[in-house]
N, C-alpha and C. Protein backbone atom coordinates (compact mmCIF):
# COMPACT_ATOMS: atom_id res chain seq x y z
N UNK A 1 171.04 -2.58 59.57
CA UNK A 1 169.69 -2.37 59.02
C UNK A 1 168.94 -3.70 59.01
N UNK A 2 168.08 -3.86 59.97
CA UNK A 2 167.18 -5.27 59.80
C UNK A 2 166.21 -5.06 57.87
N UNK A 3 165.67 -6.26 58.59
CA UNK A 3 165.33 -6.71 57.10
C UNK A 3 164.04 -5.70 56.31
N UNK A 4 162.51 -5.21 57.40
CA UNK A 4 161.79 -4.20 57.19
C UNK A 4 162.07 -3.23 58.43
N UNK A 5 161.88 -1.65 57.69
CA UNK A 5 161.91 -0.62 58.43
C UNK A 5 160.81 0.48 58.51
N UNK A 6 160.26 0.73 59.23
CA UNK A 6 159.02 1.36 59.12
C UNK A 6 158.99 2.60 59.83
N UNK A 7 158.82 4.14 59.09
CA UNK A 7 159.26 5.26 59.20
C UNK A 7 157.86 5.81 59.76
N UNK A 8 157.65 6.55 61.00
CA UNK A 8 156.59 7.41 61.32
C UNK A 8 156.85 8.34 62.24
N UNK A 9 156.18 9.70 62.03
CA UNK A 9 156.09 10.73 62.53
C UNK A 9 155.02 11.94 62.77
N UNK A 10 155.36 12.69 62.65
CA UNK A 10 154.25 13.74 63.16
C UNK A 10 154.51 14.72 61.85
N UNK A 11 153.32 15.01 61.01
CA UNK A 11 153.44 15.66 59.42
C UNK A 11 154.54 17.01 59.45
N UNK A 12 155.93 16.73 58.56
CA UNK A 12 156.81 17.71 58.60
C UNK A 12 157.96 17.21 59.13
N UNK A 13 158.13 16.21 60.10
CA UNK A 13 158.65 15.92 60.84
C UNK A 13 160.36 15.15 60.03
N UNK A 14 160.23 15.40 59.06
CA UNK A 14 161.28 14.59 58.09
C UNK A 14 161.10 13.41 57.76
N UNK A 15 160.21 12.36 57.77
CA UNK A 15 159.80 11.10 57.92
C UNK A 15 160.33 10.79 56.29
N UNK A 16 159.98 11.25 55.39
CA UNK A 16 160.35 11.31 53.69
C UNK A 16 161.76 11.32 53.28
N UNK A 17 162.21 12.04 54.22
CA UNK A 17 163.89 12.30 54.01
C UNK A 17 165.10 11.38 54.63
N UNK A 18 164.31 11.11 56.00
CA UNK A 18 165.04 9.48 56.39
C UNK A 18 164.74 8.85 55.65
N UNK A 19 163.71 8.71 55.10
CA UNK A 19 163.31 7.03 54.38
C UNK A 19 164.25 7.42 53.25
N UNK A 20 164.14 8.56 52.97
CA UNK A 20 165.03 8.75 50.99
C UNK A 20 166.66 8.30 51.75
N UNK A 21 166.85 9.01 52.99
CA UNK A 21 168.61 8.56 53.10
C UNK A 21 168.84 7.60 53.44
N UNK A 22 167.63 6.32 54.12
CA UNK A 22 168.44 5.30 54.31
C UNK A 22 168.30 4.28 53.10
N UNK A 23 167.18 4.77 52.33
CA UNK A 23 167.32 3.75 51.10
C UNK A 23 168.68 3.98 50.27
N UNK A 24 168.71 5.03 49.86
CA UNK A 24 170.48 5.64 49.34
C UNK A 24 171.50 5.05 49.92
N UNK A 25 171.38 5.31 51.17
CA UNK A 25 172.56 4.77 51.81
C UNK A 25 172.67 2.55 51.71
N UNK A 26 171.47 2.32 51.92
CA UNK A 26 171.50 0.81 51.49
C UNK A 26 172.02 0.44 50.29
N UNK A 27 171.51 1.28 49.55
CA UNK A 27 171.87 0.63 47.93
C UNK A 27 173.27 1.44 47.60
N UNK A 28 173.88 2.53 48.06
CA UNK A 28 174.91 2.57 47.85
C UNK A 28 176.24 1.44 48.33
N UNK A 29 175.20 0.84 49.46
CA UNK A 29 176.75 -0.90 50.08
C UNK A 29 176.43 -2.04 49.29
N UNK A 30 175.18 -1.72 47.99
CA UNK A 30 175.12 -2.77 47.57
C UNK A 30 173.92 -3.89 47.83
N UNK A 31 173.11 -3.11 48.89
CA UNK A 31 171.91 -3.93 49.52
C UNK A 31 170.81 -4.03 47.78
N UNK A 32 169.89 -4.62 47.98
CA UNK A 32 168.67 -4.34 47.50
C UNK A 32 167.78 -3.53 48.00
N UNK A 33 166.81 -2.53 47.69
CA UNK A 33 166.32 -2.05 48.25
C UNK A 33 164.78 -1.59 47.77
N UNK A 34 163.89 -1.93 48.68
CA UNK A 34 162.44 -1.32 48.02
C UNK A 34 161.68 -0.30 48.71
N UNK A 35 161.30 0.63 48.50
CA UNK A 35 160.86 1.85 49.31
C UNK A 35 159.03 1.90 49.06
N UNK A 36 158.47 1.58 49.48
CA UNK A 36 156.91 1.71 49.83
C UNK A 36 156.68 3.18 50.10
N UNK A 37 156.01 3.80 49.28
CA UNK A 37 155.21 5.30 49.90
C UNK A 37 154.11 4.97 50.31
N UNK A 38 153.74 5.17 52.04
CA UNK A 38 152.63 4.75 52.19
C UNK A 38 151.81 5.79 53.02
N UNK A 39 152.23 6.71 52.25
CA UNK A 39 151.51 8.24 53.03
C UNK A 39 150.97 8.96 51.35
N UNK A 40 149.34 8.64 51.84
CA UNK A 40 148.03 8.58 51.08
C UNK A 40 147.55 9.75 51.66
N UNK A 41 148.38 10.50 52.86
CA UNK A 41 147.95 11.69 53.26
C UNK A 41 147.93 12.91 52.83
N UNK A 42 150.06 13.42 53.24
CA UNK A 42 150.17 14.31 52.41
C UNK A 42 150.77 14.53 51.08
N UNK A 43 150.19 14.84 50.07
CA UNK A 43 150.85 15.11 48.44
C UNK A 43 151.65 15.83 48.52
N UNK A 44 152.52 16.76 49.52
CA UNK A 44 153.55 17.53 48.91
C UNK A 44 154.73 17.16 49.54
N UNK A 45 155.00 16.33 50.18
CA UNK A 45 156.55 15.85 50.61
C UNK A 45 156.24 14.51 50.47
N UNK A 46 156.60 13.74 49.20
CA UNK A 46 156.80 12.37 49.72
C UNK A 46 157.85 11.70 48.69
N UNK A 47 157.95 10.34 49.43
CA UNK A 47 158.85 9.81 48.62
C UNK A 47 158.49 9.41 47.26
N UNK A 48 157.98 9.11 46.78
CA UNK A 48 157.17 9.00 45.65
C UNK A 48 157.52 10.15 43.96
N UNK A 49 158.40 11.26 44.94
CA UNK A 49 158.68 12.16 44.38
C UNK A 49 160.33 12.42 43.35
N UNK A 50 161.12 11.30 44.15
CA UNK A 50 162.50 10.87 43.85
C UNK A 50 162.17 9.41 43.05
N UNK A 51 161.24 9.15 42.46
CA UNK A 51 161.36 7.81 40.82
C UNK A 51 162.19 7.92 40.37
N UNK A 52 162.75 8.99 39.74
CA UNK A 52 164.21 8.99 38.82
C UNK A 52 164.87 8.66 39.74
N UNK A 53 165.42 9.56 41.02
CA UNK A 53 166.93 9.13 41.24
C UNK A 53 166.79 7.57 41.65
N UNK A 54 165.50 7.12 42.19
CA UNK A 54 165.81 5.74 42.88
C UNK A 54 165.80 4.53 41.73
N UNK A 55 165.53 5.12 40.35
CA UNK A 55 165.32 4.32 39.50
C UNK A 55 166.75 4.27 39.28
N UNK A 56 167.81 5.23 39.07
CA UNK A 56 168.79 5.50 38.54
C UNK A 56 170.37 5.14 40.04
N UNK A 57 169.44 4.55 40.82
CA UNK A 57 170.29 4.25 42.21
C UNK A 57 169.87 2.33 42.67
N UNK A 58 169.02 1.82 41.62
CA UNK A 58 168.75 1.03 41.58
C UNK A 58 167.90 0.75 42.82
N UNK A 59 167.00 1.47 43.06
CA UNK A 59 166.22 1.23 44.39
C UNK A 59 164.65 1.18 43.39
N UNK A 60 164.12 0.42 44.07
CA UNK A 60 162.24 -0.16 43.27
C UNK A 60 161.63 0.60 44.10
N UNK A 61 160.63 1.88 43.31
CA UNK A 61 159.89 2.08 44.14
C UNK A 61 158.47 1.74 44.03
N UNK A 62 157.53 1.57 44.99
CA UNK A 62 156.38 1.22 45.13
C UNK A 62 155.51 2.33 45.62
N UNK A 63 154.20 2.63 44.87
CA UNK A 63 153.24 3.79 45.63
C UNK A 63 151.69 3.22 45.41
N UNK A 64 151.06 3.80 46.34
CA UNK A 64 149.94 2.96 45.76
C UNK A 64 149.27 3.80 44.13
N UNK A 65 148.52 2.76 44.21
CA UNK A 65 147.75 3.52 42.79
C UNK A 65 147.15 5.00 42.83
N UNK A 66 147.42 5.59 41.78
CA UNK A 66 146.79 7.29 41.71
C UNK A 66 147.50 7.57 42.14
N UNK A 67 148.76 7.75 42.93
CA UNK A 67 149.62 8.28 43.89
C UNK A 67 149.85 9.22 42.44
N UNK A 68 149.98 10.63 43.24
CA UNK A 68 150.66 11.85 42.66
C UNK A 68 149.58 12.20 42.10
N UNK A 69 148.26 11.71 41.69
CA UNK A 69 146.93 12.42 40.69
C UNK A 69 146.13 13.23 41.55
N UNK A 70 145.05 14.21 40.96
CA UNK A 70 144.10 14.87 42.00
C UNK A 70 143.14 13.51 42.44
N UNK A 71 143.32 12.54 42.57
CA UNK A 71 142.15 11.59 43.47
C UNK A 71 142.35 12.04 44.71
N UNK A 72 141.18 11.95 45.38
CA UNK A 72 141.44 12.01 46.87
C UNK A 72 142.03 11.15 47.75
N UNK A 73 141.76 9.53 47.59
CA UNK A 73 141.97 8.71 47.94
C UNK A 73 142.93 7.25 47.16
N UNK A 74 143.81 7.27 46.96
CA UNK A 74 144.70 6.48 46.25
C UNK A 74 144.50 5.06 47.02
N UNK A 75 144.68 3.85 46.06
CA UNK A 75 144.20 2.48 46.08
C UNK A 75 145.65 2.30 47.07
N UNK A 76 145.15 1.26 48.00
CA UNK A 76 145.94 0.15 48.40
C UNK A 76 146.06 -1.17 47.69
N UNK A 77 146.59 -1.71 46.56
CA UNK A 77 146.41 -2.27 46.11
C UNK A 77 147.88 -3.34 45.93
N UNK A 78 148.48 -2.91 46.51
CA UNK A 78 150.16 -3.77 46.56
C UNK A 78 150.09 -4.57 47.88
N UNK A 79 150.97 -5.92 47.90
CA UNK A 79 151.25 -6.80 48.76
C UNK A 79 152.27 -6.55 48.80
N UNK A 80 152.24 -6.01 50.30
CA UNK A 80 153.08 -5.76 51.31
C UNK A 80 154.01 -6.59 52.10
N UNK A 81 153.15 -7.23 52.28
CA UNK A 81 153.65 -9.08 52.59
C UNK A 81 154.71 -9.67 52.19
N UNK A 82 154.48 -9.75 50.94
CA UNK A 82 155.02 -10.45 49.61
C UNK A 82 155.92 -9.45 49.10
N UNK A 83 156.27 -8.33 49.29
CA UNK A 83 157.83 -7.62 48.95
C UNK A 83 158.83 -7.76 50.44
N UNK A 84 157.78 -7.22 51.24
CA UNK A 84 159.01 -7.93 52.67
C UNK A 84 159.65 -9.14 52.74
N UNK A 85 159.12 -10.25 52.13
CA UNK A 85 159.30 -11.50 52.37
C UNK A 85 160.42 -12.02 50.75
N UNK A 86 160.70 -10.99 50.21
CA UNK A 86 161.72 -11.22 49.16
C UNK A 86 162.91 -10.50 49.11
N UNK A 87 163.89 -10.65 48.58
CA UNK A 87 165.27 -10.49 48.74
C UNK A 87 165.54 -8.77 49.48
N UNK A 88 166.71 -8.91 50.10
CA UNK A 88 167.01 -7.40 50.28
C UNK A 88 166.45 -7.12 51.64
N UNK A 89 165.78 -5.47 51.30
CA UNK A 89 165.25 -4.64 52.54
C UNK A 89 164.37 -3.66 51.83
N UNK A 90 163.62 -3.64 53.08
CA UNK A 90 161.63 -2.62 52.20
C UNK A 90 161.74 -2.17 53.74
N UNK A 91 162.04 -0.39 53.32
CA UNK A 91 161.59 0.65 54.13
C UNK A 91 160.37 1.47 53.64
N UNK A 92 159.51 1.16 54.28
CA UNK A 92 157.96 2.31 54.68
C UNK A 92 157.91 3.30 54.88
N UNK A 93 157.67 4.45 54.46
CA UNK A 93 157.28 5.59 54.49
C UNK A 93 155.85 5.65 54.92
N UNK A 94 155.48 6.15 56.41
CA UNK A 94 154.18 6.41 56.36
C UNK A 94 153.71 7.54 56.36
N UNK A 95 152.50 8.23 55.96
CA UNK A 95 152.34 9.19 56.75
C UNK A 95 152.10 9.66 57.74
N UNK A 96 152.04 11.27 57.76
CA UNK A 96 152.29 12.00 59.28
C UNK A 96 150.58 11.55 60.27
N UNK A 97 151.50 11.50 61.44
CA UNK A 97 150.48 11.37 62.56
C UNK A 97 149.34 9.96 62.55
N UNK A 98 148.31 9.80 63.00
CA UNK A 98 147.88 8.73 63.50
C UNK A 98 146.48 8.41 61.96
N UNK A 99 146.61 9.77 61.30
CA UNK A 99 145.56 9.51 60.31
C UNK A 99 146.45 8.81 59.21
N UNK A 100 147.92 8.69 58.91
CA UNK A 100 148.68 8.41 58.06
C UNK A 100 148.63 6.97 58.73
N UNK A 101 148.62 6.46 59.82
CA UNK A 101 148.89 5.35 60.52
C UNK A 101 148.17 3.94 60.19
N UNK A 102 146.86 4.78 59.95
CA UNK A 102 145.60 3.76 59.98
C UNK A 102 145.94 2.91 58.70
N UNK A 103 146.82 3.65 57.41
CA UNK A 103 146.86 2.90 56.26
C UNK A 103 147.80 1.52 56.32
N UNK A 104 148.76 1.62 57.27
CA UNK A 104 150.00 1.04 57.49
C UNK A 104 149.40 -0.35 58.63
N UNK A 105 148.34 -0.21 59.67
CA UNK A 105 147.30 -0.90 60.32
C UNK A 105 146.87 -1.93 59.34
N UNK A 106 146.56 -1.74 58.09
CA UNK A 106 145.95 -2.82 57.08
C UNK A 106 147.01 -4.07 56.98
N UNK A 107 148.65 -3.69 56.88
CA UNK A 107 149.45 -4.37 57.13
C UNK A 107 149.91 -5.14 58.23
N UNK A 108 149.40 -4.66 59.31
CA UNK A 108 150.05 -5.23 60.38
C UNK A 108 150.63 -6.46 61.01
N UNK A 109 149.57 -7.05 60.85
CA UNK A 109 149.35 -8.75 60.98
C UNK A 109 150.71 -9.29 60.21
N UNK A 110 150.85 -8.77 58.69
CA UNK A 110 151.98 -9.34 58.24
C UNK A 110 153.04 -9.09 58.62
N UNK A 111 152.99 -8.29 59.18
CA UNK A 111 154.56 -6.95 59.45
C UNK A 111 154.87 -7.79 60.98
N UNK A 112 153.53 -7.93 61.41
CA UNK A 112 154.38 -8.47 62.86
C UNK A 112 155.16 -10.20 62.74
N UNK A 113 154.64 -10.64 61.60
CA UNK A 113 155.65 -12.04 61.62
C UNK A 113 156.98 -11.62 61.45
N UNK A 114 157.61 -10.24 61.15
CA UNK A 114 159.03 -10.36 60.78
C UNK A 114 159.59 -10.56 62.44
N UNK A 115 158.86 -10.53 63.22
CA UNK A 115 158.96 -10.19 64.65
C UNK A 115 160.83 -9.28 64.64
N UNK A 116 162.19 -9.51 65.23
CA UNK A 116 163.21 -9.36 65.17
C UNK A 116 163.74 -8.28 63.90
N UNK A 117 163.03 -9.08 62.91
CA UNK A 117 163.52 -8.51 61.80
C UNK A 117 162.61 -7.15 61.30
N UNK A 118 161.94 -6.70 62.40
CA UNK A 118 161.12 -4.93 61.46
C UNK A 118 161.65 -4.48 62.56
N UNK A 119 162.02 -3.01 62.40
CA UNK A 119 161.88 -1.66 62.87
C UNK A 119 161.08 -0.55 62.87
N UNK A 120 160.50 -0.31 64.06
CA UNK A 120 159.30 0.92 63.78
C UNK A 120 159.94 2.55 64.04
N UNK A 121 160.78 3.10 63.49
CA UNK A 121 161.48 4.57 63.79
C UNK A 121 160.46 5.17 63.90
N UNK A 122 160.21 6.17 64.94
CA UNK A 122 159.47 7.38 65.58
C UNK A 122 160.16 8.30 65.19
N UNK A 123 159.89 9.65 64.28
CA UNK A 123 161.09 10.68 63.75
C UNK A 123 160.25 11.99 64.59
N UNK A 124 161.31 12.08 65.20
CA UNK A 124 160.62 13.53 65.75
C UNK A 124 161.47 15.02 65.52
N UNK A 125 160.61 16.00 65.94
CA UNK A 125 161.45 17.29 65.46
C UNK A 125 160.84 18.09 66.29
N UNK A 126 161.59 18.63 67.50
CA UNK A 126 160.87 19.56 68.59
C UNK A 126 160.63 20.70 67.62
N UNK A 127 161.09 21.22 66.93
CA UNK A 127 160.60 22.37 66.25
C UNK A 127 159.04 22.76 65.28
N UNK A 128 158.82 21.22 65.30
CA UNK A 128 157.19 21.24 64.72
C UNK A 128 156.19 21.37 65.65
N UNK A 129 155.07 22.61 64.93
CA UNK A 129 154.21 22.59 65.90
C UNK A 129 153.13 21.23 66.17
N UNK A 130 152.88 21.48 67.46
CA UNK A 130 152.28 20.09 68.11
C UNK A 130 152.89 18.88 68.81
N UNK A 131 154.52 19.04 68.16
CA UNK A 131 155.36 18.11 69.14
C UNK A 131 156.63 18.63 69.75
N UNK A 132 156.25 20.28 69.91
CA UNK A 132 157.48 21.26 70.82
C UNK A 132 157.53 20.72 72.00
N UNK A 133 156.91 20.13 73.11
CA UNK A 133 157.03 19.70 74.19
C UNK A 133 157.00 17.97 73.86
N UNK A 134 158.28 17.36 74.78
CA UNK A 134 158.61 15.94 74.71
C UNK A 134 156.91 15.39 74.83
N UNK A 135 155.87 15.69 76.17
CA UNK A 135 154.75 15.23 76.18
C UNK A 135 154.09 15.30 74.88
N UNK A 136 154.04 15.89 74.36
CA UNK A 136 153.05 15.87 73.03
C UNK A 136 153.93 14.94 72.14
N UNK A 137 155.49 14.67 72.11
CA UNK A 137 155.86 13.97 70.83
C UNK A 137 155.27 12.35 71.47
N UNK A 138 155.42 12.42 72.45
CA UNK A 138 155.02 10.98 73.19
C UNK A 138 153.51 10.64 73.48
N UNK A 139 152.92 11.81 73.42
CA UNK A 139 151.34 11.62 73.00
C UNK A 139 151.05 10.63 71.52
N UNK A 140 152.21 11.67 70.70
CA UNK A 140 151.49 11.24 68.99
C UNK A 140 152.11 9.68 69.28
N UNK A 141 152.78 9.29 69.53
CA UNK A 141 153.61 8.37 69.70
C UNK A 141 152.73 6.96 69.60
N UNK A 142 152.12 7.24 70.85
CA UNK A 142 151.14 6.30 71.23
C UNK A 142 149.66 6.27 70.31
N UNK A 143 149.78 7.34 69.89
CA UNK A 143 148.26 7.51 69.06
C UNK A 143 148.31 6.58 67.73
N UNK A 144 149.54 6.61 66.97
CA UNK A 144 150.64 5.98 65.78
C UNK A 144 150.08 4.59 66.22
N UNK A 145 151.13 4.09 67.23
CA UNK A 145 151.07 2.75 67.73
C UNK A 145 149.51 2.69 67.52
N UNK A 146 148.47 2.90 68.49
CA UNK A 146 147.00 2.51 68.16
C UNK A 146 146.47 2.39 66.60
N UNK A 147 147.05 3.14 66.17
CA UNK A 147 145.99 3.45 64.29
C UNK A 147 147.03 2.25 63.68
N UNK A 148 148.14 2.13 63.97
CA UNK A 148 149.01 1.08 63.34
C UNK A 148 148.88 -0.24 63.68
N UNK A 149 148.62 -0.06 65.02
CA UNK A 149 148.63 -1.81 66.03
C UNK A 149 149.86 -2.52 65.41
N UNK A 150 151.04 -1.36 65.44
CA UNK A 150 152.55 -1.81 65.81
C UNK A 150 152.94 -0.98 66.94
N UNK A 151 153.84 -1.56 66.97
CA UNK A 151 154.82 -0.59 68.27
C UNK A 151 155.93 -0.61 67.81
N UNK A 152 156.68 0.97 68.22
CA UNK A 152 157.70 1.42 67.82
C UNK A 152 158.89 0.68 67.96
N UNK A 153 159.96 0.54 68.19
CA UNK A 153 161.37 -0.02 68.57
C UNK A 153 162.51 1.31 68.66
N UNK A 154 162.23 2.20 68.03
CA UNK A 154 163.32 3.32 68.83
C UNK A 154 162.40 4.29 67.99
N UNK A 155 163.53 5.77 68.13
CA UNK A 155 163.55 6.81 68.32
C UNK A 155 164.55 7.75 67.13
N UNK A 156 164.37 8.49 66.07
CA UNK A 156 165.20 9.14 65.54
C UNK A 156 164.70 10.59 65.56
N UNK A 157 165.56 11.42 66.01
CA UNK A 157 165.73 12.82 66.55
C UNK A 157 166.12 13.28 64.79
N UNK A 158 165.24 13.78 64.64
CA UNK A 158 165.44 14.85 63.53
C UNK A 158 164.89 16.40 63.33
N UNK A 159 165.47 16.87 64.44
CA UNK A 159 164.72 17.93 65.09
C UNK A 159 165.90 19.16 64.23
N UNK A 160 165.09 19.94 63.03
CA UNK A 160 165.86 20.65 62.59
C UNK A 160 164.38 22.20 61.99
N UNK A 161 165.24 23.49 61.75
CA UNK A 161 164.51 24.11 61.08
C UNK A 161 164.48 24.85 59.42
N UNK A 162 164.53 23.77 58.40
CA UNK A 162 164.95 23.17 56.94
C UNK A 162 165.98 24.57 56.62
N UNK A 163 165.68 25.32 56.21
CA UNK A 163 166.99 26.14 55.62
C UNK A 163 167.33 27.04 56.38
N UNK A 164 166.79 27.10 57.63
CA UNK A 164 167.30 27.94 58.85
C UNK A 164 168.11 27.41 59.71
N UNK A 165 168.22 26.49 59.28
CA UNK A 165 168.92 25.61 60.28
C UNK A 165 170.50 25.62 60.90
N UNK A 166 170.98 26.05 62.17
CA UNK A 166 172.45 26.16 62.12
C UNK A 166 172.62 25.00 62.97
N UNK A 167 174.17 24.77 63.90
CA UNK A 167 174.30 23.79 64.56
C UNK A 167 173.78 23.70 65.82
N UNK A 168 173.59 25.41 66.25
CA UNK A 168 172.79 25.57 67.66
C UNK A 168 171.79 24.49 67.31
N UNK A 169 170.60 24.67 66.10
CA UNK A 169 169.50 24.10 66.42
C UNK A 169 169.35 22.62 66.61
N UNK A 170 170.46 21.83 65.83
CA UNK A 170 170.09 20.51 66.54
C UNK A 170 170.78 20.16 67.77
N UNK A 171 172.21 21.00 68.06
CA UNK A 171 172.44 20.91 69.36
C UNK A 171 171.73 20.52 70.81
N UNK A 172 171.11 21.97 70.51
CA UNK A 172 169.82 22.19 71.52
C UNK A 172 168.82 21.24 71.15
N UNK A 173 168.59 20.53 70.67
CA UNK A 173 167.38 19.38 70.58
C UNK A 173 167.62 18.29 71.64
N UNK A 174 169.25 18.25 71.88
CA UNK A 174 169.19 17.19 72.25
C UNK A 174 168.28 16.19 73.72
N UNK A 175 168.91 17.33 74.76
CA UNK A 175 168.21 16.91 76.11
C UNK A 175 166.74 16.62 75.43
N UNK A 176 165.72 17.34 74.19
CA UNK A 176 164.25 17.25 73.98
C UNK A 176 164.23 15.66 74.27
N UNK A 177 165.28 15.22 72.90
CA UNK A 177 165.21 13.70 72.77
C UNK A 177 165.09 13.01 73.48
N UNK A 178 166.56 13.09 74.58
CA UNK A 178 166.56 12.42 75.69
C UNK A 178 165.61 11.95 76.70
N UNK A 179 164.00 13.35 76.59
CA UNK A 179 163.52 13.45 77.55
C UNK A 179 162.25 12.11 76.67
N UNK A 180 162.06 12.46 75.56
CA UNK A 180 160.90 11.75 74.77
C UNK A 180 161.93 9.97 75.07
N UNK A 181 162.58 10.09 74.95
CA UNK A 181 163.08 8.73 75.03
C UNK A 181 162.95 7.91 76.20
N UNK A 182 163.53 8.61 77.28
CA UNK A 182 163.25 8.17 77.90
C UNK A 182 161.95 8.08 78.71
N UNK A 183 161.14 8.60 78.45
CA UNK A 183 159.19 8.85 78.68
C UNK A 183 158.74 7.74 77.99
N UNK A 184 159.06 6.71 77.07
CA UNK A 184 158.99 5.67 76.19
C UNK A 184 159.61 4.39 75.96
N UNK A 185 160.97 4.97 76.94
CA UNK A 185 161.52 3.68 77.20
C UNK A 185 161.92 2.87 75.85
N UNK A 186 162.50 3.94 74.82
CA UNK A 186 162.77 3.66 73.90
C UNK A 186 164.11 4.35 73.04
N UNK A 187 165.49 3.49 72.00
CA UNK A 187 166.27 3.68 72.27
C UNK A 187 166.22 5.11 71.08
N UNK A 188 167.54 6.01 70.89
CA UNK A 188 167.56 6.76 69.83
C UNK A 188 168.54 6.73 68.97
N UNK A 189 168.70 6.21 67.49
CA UNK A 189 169.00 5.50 67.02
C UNK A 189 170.05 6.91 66.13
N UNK A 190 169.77 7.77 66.49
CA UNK A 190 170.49 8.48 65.92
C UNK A 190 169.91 10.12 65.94
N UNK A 191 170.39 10.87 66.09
CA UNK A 191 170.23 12.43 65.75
C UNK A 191 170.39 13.02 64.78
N UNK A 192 170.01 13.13 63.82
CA UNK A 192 170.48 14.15 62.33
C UNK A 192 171.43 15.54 62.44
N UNK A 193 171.96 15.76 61.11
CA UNK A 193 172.26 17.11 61.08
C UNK A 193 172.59 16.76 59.67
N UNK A 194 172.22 18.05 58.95
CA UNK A 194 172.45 18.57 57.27
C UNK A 194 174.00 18.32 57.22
N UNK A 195 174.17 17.46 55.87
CA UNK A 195 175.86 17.26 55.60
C UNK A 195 176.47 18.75 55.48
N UNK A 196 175.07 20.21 54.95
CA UNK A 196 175.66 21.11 54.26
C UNK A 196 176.44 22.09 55.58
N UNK A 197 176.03 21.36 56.92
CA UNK A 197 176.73 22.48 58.37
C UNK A 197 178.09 21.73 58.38
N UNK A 198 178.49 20.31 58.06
CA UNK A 198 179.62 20.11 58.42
C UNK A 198 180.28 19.80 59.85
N UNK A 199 179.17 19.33 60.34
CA UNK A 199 179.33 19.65 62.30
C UNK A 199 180.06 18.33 62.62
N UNK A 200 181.34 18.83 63.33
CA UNK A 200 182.12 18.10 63.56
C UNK A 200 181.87 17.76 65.04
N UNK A 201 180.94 16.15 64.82
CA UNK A 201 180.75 16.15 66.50
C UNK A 201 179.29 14.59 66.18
N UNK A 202 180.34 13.72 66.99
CA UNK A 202 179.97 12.47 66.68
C UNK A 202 178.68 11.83 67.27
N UNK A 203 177.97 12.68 67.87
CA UNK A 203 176.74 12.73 68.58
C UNK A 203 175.74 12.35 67.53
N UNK A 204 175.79 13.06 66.70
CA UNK A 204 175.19 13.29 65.02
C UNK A 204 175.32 12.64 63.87
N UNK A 205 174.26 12.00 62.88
CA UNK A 205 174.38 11.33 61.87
C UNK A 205 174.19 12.50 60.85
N UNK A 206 175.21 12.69 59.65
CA UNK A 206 175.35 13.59 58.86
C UNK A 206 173.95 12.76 57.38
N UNK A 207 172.97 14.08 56.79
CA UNK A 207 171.92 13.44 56.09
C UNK A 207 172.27 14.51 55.01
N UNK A 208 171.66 13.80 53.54
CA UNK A 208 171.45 15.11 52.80
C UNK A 208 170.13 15.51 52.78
N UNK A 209 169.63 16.74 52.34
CA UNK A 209 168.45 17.06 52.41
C UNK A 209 167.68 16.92 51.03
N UNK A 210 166.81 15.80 50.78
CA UNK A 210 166.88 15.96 49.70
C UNK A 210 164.79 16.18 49.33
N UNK A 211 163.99 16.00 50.32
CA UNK A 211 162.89 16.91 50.61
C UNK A 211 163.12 18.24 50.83
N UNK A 212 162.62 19.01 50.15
CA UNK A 212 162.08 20.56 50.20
C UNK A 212 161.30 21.20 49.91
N UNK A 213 160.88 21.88 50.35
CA UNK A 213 159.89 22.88 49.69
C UNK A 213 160.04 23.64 48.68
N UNK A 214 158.78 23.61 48.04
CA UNK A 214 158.74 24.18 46.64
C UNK A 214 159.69 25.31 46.37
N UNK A 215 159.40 26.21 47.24
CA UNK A 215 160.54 27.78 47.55
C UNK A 215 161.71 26.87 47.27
N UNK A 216 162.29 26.43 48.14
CA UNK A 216 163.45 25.94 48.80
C UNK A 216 164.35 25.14 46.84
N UNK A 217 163.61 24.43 45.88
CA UNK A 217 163.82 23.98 45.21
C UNK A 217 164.50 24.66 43.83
């Protein structure tokens, strides 16, 4: 895990749920860890939503101001800068698609001195509409990069359908990946699958699910 990690995708796409498992997983080896919610987009999946457990897992979280109120528009008002540049590791949560992007763009300039040390993960999920065909996940791809004025560094395949989900479905994702990856020339850092299938098959990084939908909860 380099030092900043910066999570983006296409809205739905799991972007909330990597960021929740790799902060867990950091602070469970003992890392430090600070989690930025920086998706001012959508109010109903975000990280912002797990305060207790990350309070109680020793992870700091950061949101901007108003985050979680009916405002429309929540303050940017935290240095971004200045938590990357202190102990540990600060993974980003942005929001979905290129309108979530533009907020994460205000940062940039700083984000690019980590040069080596940031990661930009692309989370994709052929099963969402708008990025069922590899061309369209590699459309948004590039649209991200522009509203961000970062560029990605790999690729995480999290192509699942939340409580429908069996092993066929991320199985079959895979060639998707392969094809977006390589259209991008970019590596894939891993494939998901729910710890709750049990899929014995090393292709796959086992996640818990810990975004859901209201139903689902």
């Amino acid at each position: 895990m380099r030092k900043v990690t910066v999570i983006t995708g296409h809205y739905g796409s799991g972007k909330s749920n990597i960021s929740t498992n790799l902060a867990m997983e950091a602070a469970a080896s003992g890392k430090k860890v600070t989690v930025v919610d920086l998706d001012i987009v959508n109010p109903y999946f975000r990280t912002a939503d797990f305060k207790d457990m990350f309070s109680e897992n020793g992870i700091e979280l950061i949101t901007p101001s108003y985050a979680n109120t009916n405002l429309d528009i929540p303050a940017l008002n935290f240095d971004i800068e200045r938590i990357a540049k202190s102990d540990g590791y600060l993974i980003v949560d942005v929001g979905g698609d290129d309108d979530g992007a533009v907020a994460l763009g205000r940062f940039s300039a700083g984000l690019k001195e980590f040069g080596d040390e940031l990661d930009m993960f692309y989370v994709i999920n052929r099963y969402r509409y708008l990025t069922k065909e590899p061309s369209e996940a590699v459309e948004l791809m590039y649209n991200i990069e522009a509203a961000s004025r970062l560029k990605h560094t790999a690729i995480i395949n999290n192509s699942n359908l939340g409580c429908d989900t069996v092993a066929e479905t991320v199985i079959s994702s895979l060639d998707y990946a392969e094809e977006v990856s390589k259209s991008v020339n970019l590596p894939i850092v891993f494939s998901t699958v729910p710890n709750s299938l049990s899929l014995d098959d090393n292709r796959f990084k086992g996640i818990e699910i810990y975004v859901k939908p209201f139903w689902e909860r």
